[in-house]
Protein backbone atom coordinates (compact mmCIF):
# COMPACT_ATOMS: atom_id res chain seq x y z
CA UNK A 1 -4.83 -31.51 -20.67
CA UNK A 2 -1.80 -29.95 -18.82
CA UNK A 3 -4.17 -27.50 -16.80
CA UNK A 4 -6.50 -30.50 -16.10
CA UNK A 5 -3.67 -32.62 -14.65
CA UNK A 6 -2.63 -29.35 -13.00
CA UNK A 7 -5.85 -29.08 -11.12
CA UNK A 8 -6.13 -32.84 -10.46
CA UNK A 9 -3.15 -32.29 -8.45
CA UNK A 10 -4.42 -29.50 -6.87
CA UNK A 11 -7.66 -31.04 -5.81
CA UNK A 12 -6.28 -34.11 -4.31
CA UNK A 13 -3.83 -31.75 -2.11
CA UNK A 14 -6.93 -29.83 -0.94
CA UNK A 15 -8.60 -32.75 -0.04
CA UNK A 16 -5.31 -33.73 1.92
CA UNK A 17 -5.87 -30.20 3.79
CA UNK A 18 -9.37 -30.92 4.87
CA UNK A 19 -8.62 -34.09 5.96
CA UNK A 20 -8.69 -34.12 9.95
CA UNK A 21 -7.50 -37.91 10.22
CA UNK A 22 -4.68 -37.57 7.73
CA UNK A 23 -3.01 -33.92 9.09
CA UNK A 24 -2.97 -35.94 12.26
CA UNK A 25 -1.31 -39.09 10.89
CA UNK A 26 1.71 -36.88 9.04
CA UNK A 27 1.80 -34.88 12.54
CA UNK A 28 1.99 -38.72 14.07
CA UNK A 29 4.43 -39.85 11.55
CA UNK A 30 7.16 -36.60 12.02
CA UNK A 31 6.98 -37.26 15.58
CA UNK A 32 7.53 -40.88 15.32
CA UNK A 33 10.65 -40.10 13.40
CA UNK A 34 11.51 -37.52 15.54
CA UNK A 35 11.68 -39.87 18.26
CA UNK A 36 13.04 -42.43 16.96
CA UNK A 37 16.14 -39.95 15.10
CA UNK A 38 16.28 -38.57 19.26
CA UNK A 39 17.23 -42.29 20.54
CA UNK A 40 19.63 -42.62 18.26
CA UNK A 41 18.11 -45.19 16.02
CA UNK A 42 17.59 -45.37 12.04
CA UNK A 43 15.09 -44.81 9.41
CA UNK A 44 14.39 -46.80 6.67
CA UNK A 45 12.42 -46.50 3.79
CA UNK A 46 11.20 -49.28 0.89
CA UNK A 47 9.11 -48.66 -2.28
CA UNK A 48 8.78 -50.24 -5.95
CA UNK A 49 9.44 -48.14 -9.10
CA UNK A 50 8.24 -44.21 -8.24
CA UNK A 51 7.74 -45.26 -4.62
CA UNK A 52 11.30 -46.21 -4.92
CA UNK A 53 12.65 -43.10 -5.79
CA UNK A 54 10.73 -41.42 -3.40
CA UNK A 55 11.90 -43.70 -1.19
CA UNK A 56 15.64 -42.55 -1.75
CA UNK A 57 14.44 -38.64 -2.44
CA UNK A 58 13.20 -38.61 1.02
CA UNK A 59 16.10 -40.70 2.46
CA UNK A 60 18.13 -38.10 1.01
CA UNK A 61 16.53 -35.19 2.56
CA UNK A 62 16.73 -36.66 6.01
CA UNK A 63 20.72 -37.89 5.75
CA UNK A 64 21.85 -35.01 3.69
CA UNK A 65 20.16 -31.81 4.52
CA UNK A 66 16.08 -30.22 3.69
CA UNK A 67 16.09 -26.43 4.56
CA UNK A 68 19.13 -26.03 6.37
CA UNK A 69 22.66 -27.05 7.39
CA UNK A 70 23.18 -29.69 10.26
CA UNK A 71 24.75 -32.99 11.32
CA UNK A 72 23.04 -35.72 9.18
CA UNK A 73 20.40 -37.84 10.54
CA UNK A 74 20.60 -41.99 9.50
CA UNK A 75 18.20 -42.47 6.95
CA UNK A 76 18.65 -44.89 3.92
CA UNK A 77 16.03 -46.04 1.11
CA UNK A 78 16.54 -50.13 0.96
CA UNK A 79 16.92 -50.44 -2.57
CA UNK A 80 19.97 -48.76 -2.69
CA UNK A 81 22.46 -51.72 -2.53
CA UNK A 82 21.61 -53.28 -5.55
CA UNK A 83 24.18 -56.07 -5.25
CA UNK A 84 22.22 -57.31 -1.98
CA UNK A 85 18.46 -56.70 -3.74
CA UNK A 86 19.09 -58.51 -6.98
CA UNK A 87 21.20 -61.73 -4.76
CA UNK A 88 17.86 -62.15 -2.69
CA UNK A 89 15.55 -61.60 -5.95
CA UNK A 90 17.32 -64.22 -7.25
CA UNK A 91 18.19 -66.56 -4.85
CA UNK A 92 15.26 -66.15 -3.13
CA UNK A 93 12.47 -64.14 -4.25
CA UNK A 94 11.69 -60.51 -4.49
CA UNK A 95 8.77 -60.80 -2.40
CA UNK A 96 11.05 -61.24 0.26
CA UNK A 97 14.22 -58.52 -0.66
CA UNK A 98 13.01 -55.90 1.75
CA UNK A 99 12.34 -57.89 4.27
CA UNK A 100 15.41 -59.60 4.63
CA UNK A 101 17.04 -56.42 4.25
CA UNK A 102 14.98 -55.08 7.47
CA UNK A 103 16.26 -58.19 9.37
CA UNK A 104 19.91 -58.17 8.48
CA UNK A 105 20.19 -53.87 8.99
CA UNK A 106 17.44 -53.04 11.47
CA UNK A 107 16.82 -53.03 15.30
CA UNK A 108 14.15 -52.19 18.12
CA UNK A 109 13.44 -49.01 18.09
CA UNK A 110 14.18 -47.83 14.72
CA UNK A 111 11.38 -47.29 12.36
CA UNK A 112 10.60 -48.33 8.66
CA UNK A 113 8.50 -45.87 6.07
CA UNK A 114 6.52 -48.09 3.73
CA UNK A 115 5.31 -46.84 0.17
CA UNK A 116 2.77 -48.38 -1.88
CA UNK A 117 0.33 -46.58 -4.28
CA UNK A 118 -2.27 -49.61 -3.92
CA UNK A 119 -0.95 -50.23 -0.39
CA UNK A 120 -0.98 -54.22 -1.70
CA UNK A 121 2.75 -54.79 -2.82
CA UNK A 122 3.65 -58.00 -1.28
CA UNK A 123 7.29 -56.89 -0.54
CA UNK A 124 6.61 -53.73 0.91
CA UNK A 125 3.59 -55.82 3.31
CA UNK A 126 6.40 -58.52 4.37
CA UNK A 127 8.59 -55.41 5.09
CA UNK A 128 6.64 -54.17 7.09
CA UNK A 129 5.65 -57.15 9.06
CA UNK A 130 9.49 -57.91 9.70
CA UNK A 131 9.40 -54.63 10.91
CA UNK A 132 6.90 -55.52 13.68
CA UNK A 133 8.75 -58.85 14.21
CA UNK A 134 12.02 -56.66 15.29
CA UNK A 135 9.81 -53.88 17.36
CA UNK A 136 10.21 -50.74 14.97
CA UNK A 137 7.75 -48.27 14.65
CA UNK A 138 5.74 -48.30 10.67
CA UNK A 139 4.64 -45.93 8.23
CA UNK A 140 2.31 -46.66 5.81
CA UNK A 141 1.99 -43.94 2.61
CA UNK A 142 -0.48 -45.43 0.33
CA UNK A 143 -3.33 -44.41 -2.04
CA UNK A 144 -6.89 -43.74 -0.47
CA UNK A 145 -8.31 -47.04 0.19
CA UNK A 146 -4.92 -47.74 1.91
CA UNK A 147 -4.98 -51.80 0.78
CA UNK A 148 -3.80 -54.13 3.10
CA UNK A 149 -1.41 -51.94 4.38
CA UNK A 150 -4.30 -50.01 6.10
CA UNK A 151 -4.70 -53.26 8.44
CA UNK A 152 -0.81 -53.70 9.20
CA UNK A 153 1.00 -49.96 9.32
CA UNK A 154 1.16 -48.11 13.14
CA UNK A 155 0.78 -45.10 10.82
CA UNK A 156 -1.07 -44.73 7.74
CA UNK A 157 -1.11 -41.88 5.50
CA UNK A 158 -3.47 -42.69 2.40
CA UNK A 159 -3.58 -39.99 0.09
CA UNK A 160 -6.94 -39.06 -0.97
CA UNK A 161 -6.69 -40.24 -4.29
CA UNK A 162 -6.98 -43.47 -6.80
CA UNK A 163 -4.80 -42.15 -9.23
CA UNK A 164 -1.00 -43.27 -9.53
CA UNK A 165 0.70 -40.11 -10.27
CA UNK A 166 -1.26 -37.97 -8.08
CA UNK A 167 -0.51 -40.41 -5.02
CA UNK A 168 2.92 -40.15 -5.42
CA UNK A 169 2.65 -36.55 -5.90
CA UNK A 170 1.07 -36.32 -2.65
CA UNK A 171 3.84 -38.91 -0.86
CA UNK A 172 5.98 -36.51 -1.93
CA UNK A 173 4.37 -33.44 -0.29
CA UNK A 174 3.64 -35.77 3.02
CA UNK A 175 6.97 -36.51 3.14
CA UNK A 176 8.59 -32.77 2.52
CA UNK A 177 6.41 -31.83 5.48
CA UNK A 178 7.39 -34.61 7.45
CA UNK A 179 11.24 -33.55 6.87
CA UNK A 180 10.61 -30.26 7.64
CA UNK A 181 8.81 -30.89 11.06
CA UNK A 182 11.64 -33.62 12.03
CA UNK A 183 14.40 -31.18 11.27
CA UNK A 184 12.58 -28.08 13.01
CA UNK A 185 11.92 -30.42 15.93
CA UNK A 186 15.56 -32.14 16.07
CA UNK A 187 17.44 -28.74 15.44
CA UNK A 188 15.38 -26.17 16.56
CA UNK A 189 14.92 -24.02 13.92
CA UNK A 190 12.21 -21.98 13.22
């Protein structure tokens, strides 16, 4: 089982490579960010369990550092301030958390990174159109039929896959490249 898993994994990445449309959306999506990190705005990323954490992972790589030392860029996953995501949960409804959170901390010009495996969470869709409703550039990562996020995200990057784990594995890879190209592209680094 572990080698099969292995190879899923490994089949789902090499249908990522062969995949004309999607190289071009992460391309798109680094140098979205890279823009937007250029006119001094903010990036801001929203998932639900696993997304979540990659949410923060890749937060992390953009605010703290990915290959090499420089000044940190302004990146923040939205579920980090618990306090304000469990008030509007509960006074209002978590369907609502993230985008209330876009309104209140977000401007023109900055842009939001959306992940949903089925692409059909209803917080991470209201998100997103908040997002629009403020002017700021979105990125959809989602699974390969891309949901209704397919229909709503300026850039969608649905991973070749059905399968939950192997989604996120793949969000993760996107998203590694994506840091890598912003911070290349930012700092000049080869």
């Amino acid at each position: 089982m572990i080698r099969e898993r292995i190879q899923r994994s490994i089949d789902v990445k090499l249908k990522m490579a062969a995949d004309d449309r999607l190289i071009g959306a992460i391309g798109a999506a680094a140098s979205a960010m890279t823009e937007c990190f250029k006119n001094g705005n903010r990036v801001l990323f929203c998932g639900n369990g696993g997304s979540a954490a990659d949410a923060q992972h890749l937060a992390a790589e953009l605010s703290g550092r990915f290959y090499f030392d420089r000044p940190p860029l302004p990146a923040e996953a939205a579920h980090v301030n618990t306090s304000f995501l469990t008030a509007v949960a509960n006074d209002y409804s978590f369907e609502t958390a993230y985008a209330r959170y876009v309104q209140g901390s977000c401007h023109k010009g900055d842009l939001l990174v959306a992940i949903s495996t089925s692409g059909n969470s209803e917080n991470i869709l209201r998100a997103i159109e908040a997002a629009h409703s403020l002017g700021m550039i979105t990125i959809g990562m989602t699974g390969e039929s891309g949901g209704k996020m397919k229909d709503i995200a300026d850039i969608l990057i649905n991973v070749p896959s059905q399968d939950t784990p192997r989604i996120q594995e793949s969000h993760i890879l996107a998203g590694h490249i994506i840091c890598e190209l912003v911070e290349k592209d930012l700092f000049q680094k080869a």
